[in-house]
N, C-alpha and C. Protein backbone atom coordinates (compact mmCIF):
# COMPACT_ATOMS: atom_id res chain seq x y z
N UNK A 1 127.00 102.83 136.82
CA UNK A 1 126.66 101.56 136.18
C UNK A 1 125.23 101.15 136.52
N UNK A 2 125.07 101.02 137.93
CA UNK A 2 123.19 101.01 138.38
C UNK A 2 122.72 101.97 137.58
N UNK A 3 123.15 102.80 137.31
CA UNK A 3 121.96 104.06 136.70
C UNK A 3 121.65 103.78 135.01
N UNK A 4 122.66 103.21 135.17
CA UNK A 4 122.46 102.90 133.03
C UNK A 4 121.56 101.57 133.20
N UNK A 5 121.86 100.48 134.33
CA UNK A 5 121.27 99.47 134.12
C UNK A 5 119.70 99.56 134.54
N UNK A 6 119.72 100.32 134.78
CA UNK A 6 117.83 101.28 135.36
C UNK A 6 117.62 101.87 134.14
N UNK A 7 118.20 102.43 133.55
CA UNK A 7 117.81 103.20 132.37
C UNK A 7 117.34 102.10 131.32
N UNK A 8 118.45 101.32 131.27
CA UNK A 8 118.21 100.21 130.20
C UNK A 8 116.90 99.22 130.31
N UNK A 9 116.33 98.66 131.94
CA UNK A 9 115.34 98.12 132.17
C UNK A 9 114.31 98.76 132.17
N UNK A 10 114.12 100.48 131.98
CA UNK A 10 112.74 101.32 132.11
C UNK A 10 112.69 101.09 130.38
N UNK A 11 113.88 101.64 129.40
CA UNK A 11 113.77 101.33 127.45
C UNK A 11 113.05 99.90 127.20
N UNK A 12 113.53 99.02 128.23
CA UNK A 12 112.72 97.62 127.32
C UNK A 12 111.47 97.74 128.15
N UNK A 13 111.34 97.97 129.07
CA UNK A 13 109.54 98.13 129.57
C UNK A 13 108.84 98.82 128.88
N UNK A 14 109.72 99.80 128.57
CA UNK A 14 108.60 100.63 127.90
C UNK A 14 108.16 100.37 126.40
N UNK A 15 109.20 99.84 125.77
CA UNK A 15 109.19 99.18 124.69
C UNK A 15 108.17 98.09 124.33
N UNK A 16 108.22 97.41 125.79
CA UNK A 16 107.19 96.41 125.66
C UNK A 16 105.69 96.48 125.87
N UNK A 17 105.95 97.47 126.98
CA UNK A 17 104.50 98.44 127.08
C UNK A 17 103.58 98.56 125.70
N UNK A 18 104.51 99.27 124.83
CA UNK A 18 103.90 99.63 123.86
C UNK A 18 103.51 98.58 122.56
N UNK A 19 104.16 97.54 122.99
CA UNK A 19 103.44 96.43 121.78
C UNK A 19 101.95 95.83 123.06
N UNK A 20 102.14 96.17 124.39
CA UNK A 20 101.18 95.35 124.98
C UNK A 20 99.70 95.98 125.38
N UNK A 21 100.06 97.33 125.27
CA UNK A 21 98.91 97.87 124.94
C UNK A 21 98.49 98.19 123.69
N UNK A 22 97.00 98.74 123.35
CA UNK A 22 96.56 98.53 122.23
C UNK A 22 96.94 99.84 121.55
N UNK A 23 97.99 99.30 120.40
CA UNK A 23 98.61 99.91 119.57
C UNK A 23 98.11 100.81 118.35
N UNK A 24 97.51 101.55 117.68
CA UNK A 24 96.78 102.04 116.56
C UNK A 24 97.61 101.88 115.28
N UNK A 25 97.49 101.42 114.70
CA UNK A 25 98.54 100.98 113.41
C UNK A 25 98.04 101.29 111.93
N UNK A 26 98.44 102.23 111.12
CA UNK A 26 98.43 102.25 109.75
C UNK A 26 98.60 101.53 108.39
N UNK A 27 97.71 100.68 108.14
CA UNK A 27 98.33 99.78 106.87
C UNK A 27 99.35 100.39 105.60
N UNK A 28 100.09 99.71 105.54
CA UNK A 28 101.20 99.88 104.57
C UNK A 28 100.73 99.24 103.30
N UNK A 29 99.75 100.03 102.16
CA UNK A 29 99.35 99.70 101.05
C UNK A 29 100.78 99.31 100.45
N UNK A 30 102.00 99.27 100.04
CA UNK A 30 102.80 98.60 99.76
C UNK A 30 103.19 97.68 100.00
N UNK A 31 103.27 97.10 100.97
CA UNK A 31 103.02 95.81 101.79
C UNK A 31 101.91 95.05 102.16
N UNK A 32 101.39 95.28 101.15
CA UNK A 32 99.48 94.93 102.09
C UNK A 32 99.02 94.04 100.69
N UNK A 33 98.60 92.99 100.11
CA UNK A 33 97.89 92.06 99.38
C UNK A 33 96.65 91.53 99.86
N UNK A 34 95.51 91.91 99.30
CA UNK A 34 94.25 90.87 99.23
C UNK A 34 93.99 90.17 97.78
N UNK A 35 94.47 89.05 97.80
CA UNK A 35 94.18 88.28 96.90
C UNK A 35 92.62 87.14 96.77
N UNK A 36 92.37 87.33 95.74
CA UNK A 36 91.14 86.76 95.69
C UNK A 36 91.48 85.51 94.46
N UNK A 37 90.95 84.23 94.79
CA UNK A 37 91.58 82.94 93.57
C UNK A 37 89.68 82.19 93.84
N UNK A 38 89.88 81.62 93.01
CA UNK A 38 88.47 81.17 92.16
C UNK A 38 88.45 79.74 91.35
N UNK A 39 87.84 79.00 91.29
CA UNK A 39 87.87 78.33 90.35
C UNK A 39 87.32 78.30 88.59
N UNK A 40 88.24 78.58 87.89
CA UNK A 40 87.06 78.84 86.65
C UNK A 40 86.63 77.34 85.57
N UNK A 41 85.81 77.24 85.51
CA UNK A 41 85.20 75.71 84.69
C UNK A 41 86.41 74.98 84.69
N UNK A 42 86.52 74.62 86.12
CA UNK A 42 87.47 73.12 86.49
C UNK A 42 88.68 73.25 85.65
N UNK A 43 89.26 74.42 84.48
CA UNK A 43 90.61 74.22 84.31
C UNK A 43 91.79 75.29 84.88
N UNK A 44 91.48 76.71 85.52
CA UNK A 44 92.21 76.93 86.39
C UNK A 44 91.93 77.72 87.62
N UNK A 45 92.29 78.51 88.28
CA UNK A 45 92.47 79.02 89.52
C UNK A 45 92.82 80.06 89.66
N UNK A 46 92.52 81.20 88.70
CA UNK A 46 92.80 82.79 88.62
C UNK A 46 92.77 83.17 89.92
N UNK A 47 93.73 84.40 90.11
CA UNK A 47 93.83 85.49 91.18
C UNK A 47 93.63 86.75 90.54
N UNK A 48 92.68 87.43 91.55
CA UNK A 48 93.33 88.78 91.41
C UNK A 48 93.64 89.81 92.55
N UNK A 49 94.08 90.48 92.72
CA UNK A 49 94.56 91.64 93.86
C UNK A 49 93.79 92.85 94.04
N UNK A 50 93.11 92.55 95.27
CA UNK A 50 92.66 94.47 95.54
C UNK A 50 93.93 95.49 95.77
N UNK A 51 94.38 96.37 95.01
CA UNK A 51 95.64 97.28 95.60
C UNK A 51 94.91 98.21 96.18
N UNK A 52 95.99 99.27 96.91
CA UNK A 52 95.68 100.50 97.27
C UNK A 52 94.74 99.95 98.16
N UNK A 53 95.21 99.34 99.06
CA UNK A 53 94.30 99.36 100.37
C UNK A 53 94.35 100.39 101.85
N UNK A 54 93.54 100.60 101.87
CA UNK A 54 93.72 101.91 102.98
C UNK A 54 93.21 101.28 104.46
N UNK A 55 93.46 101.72 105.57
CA UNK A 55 92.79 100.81 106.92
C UNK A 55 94.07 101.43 107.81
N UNK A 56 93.39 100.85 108.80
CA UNK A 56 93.88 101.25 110.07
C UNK A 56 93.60 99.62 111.33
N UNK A 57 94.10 99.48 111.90
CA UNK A 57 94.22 98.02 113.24
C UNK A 57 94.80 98.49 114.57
N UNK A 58 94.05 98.42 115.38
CA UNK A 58 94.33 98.38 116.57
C UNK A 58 94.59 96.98 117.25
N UNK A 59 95.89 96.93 117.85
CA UNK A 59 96.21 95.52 118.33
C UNK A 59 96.67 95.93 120.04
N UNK A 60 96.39 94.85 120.43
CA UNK A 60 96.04 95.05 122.21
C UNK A 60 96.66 93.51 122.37
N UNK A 61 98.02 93.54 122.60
CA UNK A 61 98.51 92.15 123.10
C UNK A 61 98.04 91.44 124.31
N UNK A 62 98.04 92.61 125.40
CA UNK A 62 97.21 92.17 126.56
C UNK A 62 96.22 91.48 126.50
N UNK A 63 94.82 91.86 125.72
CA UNK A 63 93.97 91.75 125.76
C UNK A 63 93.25 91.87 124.08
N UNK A 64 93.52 90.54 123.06
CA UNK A 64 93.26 90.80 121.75
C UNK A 64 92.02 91.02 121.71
N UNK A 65 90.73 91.20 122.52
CA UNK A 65 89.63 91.26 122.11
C UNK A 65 89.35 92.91 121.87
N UNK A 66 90.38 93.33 122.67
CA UNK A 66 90.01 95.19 122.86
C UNK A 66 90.91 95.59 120.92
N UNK A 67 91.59 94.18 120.24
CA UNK A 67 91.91 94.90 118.88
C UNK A 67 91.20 95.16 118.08
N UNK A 68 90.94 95.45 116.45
CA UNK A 68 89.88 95.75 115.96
C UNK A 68 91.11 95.77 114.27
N UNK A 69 89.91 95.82 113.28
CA UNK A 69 90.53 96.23 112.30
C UNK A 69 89.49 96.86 111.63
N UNK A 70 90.10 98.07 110.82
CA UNK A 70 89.15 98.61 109.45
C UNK A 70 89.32 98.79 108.18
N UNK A 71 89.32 98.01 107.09
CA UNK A 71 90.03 98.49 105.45
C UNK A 71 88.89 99.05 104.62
N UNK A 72 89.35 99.62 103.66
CA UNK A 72 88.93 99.80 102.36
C UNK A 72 89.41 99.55 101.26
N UNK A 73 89.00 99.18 100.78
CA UNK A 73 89.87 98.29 99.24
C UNK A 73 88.89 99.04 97.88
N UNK A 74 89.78 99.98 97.46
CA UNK A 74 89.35 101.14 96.41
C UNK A 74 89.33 99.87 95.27
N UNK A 75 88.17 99.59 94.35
CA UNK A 75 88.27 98.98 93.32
C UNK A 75 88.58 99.20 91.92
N UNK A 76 89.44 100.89 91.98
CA UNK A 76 89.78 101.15 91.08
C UNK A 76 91.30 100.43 91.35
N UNK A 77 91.79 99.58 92.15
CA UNK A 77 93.18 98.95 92.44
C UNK A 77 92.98 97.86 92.25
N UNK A 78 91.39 96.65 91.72
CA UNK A 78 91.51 95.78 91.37
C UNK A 78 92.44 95.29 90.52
N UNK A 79 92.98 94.31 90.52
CA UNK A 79 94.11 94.07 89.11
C UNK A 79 93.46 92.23 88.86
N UNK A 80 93.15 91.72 88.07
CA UNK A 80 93.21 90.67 87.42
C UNK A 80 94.29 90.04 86.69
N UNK A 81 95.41 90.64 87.03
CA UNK A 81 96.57 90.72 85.64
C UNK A 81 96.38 90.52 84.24
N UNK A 82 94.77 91.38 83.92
CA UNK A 82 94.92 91.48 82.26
C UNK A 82 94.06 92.98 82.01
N UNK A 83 94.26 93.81 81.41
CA UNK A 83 93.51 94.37 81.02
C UNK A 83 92.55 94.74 80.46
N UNK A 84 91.96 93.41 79.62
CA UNK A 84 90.37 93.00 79.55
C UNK A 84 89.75 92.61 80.62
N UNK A 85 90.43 91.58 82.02
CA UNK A 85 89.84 90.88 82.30
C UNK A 85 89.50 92.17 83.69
N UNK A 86 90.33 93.03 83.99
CA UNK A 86 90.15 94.43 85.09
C UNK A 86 89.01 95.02 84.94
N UNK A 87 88.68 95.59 83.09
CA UNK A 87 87.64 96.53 83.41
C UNK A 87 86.37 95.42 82.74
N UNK A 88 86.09 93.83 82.71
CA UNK A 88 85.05 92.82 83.09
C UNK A 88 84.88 92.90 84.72
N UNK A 89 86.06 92.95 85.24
CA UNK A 89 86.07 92.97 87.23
C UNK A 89 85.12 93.90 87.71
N UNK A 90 85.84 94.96 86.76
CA UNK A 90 84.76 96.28 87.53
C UNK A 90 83.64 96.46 86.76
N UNK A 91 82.48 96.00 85.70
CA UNK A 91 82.00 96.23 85.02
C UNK A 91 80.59 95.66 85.77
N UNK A 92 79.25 95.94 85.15
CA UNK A 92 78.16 95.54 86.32
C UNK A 92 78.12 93.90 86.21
N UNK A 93 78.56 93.35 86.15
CA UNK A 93 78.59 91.74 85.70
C UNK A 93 79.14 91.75 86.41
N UNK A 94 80.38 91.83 87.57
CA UNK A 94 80.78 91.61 88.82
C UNK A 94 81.22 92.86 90.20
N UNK A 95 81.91 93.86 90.19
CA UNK A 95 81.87 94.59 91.19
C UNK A 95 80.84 95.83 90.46
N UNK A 96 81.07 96.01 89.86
CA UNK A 96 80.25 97.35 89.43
C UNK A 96 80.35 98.58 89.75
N UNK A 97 81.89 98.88 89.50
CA UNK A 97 83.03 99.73 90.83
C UNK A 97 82.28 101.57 90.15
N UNK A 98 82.11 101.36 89.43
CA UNK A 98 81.49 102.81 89.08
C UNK A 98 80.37 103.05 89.74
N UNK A 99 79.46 102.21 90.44
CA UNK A 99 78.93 102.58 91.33
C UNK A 99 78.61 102.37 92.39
N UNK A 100 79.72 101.01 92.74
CA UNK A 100 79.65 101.09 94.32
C UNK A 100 81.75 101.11 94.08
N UNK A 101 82.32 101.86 94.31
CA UNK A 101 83.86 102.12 94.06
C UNK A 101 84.66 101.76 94.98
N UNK A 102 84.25 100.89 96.37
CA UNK A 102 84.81 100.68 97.22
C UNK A 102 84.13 99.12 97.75
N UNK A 103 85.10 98.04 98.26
CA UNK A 103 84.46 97.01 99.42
C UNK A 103 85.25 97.54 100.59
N UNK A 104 84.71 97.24 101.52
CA UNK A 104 85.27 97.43 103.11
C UNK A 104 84.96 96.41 104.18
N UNK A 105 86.12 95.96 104.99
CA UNK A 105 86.11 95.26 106.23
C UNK A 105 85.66 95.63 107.84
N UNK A 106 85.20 95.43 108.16
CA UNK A 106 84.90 96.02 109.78
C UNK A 106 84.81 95.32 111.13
N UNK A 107 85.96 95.12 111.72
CA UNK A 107 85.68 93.79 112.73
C UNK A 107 84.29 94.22 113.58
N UNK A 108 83.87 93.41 114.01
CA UNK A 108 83.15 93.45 115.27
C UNK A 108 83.70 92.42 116.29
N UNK A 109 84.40 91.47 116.33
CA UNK A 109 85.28 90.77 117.58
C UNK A 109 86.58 90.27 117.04
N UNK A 110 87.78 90.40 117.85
CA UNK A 110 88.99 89.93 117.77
C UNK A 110 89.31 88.18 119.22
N UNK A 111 89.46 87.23 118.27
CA UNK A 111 89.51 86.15 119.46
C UNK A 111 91.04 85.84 119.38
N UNK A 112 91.50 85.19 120.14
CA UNK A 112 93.05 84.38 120.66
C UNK A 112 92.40 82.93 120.12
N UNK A 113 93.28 82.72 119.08
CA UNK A 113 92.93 81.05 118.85
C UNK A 113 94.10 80.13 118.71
N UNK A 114 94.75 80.68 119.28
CA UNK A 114 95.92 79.63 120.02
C UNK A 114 97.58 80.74 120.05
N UNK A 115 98.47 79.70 119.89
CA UNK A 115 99.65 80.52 119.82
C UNK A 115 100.25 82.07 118.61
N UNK A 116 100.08 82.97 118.69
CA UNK A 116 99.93 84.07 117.38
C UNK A 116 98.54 83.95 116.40
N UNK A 117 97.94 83.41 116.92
CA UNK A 117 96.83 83.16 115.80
C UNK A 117 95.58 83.90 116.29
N UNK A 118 94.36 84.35 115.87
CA UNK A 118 93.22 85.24 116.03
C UNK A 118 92.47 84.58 114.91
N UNK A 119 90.78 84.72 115.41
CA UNK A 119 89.62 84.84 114.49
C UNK A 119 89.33 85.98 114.65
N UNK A 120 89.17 86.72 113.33
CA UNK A 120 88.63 87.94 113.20
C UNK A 120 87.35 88.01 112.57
N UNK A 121 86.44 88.15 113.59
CA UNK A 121 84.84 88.42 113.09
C UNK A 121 84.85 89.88 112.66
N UNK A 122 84.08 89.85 111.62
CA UNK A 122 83.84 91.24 111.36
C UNK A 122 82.41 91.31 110.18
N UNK A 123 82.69 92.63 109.32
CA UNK A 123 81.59 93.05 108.59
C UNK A 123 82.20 93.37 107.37
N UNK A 124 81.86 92.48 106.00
CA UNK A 124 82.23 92.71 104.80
C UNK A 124 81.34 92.93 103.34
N UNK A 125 81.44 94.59 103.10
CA UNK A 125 80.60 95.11 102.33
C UNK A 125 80.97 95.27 101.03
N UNK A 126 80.45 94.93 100.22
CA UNK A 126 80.80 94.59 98.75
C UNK A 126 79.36 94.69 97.69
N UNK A 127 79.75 96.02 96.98
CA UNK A 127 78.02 96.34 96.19
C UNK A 127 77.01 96.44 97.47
N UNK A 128 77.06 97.31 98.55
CA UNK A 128 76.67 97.88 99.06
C UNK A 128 75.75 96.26 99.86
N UNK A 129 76.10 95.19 100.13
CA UNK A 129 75.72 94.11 100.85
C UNK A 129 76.65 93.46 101.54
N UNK A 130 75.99 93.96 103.32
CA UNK A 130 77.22 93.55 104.13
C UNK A 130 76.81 91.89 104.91
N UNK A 131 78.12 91.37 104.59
CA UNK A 131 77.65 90.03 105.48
C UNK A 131 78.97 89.65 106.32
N UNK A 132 78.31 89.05 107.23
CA UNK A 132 79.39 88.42 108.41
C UNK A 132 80.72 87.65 107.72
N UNK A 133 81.84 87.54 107.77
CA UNK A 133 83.17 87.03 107.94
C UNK A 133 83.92 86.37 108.44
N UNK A 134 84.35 85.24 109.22
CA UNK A 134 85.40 84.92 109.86
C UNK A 134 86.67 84.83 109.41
N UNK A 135 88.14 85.94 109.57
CA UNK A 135 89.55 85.46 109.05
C UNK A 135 89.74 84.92 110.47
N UNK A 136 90.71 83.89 109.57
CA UNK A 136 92.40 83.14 110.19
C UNK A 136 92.98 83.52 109.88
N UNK A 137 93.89 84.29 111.12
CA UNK A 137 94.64 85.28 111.18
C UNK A 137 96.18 84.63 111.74
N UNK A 138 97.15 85.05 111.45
CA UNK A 138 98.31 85.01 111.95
C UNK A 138 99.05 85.99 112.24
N UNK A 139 99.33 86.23 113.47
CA UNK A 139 100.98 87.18 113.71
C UNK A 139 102.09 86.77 113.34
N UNK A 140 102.21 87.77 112.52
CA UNK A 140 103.93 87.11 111.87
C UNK A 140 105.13 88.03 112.80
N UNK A 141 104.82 89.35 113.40
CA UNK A 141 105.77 89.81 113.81
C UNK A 141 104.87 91.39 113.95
N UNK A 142 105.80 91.69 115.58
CA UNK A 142 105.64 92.70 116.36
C UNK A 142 106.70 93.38 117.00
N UNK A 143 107.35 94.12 116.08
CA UNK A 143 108.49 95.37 116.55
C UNK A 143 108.56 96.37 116.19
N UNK A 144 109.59 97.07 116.76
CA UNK A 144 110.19 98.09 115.88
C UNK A 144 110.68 98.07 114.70
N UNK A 145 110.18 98.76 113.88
CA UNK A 145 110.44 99.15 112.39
C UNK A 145 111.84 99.20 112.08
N UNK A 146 113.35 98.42 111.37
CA UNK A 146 114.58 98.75 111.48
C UNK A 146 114.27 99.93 110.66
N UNK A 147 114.02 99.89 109.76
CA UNK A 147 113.86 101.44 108.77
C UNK A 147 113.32 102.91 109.36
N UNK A 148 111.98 102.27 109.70
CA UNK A 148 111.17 103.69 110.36
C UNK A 148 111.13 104.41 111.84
N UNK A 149 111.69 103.35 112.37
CA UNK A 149 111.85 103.56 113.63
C UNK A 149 110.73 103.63 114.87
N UNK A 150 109.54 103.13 114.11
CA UNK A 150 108.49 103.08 114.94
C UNK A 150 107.70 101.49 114.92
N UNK A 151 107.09 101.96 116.04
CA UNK A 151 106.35 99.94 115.99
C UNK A 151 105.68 99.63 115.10
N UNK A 152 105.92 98.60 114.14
CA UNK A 152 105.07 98.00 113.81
C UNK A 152 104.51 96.32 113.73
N UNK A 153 103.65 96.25 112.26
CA UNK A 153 103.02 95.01 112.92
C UNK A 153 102.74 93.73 111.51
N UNK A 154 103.00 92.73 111.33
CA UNK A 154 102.74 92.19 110.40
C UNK A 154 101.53 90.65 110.74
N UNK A 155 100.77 90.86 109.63
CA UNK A 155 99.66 89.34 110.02
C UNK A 155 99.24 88.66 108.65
N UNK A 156 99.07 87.95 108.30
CA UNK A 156 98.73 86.88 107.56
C UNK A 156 97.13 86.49 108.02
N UNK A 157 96.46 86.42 106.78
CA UNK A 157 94.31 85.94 107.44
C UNK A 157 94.10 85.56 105.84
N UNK A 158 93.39 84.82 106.41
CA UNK A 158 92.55 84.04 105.22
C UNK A 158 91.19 83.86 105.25
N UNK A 159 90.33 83.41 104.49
CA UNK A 159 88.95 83.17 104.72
C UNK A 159 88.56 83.08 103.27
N UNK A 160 86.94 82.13 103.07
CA UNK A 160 85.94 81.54 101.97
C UNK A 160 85.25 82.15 101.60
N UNK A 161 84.62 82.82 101.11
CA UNK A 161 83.14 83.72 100.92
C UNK A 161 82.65 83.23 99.57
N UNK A 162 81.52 83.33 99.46
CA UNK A 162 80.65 82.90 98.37
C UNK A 162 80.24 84.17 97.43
N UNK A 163 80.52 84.43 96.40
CA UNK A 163 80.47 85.80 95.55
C UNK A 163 78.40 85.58 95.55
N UNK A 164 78.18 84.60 95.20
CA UNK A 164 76.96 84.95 95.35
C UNK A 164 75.69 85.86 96.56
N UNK A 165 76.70 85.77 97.47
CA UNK A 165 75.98 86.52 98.36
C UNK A 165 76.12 87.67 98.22
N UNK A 166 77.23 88.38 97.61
CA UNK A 166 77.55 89.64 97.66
C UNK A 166 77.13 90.33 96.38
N UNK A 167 76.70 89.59 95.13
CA UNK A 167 75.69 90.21 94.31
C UNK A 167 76.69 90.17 93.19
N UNK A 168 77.48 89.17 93.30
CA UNK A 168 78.93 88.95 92.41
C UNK A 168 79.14 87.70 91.79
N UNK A 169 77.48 87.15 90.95
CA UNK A 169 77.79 85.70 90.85
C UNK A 169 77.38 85.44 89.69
N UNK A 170 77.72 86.53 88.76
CA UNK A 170 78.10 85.84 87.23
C UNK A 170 79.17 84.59 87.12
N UNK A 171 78.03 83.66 86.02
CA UNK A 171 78.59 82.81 85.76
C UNK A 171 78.66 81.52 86.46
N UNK A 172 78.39 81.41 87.70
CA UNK A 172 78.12 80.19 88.99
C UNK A 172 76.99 79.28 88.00
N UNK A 173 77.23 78.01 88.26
CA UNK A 173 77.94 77.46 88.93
C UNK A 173 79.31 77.00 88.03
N UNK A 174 79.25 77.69 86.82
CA UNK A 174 80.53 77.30 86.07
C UNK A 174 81.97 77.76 85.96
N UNK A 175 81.68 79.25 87.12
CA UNK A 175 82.81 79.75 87.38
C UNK A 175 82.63 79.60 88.92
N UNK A 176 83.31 79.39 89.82
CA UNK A 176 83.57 78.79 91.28
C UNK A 176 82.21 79.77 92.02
N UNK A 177 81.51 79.26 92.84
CA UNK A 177 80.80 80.34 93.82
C UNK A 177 81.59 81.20 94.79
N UNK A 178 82.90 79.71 95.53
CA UNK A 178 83.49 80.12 96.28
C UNK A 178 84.80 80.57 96.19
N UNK A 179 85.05 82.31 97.02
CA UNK A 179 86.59 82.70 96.47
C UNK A 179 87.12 82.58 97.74
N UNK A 180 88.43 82.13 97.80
CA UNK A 180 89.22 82.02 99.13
C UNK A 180 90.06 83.26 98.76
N UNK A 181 90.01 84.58 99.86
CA UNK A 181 90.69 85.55 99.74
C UNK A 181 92.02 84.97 101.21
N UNK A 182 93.33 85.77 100.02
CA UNK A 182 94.65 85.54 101.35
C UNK A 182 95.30 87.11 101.42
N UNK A 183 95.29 87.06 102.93
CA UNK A 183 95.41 88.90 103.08
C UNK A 183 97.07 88.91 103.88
N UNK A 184 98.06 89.39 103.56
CA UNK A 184 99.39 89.42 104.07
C UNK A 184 99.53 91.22 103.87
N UNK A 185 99.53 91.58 105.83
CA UNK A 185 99.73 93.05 105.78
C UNK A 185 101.09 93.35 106.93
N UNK A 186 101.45 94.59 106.41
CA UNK A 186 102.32 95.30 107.30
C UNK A 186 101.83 96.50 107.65
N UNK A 187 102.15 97.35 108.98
CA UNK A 187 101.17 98.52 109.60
C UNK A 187 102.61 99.14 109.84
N UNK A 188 102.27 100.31 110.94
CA UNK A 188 102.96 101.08 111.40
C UNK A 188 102.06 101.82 111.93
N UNK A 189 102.60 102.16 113.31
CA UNK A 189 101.85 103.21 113.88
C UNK A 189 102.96 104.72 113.73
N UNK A 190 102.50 105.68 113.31
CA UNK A 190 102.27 106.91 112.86
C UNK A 190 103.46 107.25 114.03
N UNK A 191 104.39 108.21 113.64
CA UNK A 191 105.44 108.38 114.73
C UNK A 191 104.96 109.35 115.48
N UNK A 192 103.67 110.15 115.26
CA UNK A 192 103.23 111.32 116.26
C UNK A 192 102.54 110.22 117.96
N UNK A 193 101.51 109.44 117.33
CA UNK A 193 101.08 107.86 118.28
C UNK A 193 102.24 107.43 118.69
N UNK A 194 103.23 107.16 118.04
CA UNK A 194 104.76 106.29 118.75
C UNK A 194 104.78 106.74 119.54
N UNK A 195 105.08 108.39 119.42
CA UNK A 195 105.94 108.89 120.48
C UNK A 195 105.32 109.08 121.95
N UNK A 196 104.07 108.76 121.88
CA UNK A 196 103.28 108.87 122.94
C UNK A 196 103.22 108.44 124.16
C-alpha cells in the first residue's frame, strides 16, 4: 500500500513538473482563431480570420518570462467570409499576399500580469514591416489532453494595431485605422517532447 502511495505521489509530481517547467507546445491550427474586426464608415464591424496558423509556445509556469511564442499566419487562410471581399484582402490595396504571403508574431518578453493573465511583448511583421505589439493574454487551461494524451495548453490575447503602420491603410480614415485582433489557441506538446 506505501509503495502504490509513493508511486502515486512521484505520477502527480511529475505531472506537475511538466506543466512547471517550460513546456514546448505546438499550435493546433484547428483550434487556433486570429480574428481581425474593423470599423467600416460608422455602419458596421466586419471580421475576418487568419486560418492555417502554424507556431509553436513555450510556456514556463515557474518562471513566465523564460516563455516565448512564434506564429505564422499563411495569408492564403485569410477568410473575410466573402469571396470578393478575400481576394480585395489579399490584393495590393491591403495585404498583398502574392508578395509578401505570410504575417508573423515573435515575442521578445513574456510578463505575469496578475492571476492567469500575461503581456506578451513581441514582434509583428506584416508586408514585410515589423512593429512592436503588446497582447492580453489569458490562460484558460493547462493539462493533459483527455483525447491525446499529452500536455497541453489553451490562452485567449487580444490587442489594437493601427493598419496604417503596417502599409495596410486603404481607405482610412473612412474605413477604421484601428483593428482589434482576438486570438483563442490550443497547443500540444508533440508526444516524442511529452515523453521526455
Amino acid at each position: 500500500m506505501f509503495k502504490k502511495l509513493l508511486l502515486t505521489a512521484a505520477l502527480v509530481a511529475a505531472s506537475a513538473n511538466a506543466f512547471a517547467a517550460g513546456v514546448t507546445y505546438k499550435l493546433d491550427p484547428t483550434h487556433t482563431n486570429v480574428l481581425a474586426s474593423w470599423n467600416h464608415f460608422g455602419y458596421s464591424n466586419p471580421f475576418a480570420n487568419f486560418g492555417d496558423v502554424d507556431g509553436t509556445l513555450v510556456y514556463d509556469a515557474a518562471d513566465v518570462s523564460k516563455s516565448s511564442v512564434e506564429v505564422t499566419l499563411p495569408l492564403s487562410g485569410l477568410n473575410g467570409f466573402s469571396d470578393k471581399f478575400n481576394a480585395h484582402l489579399r490584393s495590393a490595396d491591403f495585404f498583398d499576399a502574392g508578395k509578401f504571403p505570410t504575417a508573423t508574431f515573435k515575442s521578445t518578453k513574456v510578463e505575469a500580469a496578475g492571476n492567469g493573465k500575461l503581456k506578451i511583448t513581441g514582434d509583428l511583421t506584416i508586408k514585410g514591416i515589423t512593429k512592436p505589439v503588446v497582447l492580453d493574454a489569458t490562460l484558460n487551461k493547462a493539462s493533459d489532453h483527455p483525447m491525446k494524451k499529452v500536455p497541453a495548453i489553451g490562452f485567449d490575447a487580444t490587442t489594437t494595431i493601427k493598419r496604417t503602420d503596417f502599409g495596410v491603410g486603404a481607405y482610412v480614415p473612412n474605413v477604421g485605422d484601428e483593428v482589434t485582433l482576438r486570438i483563442t489557441t490550443e497547443a500540444t506538446a508533440p508526444k516524442a517532447d511529452a515523453a521526455k
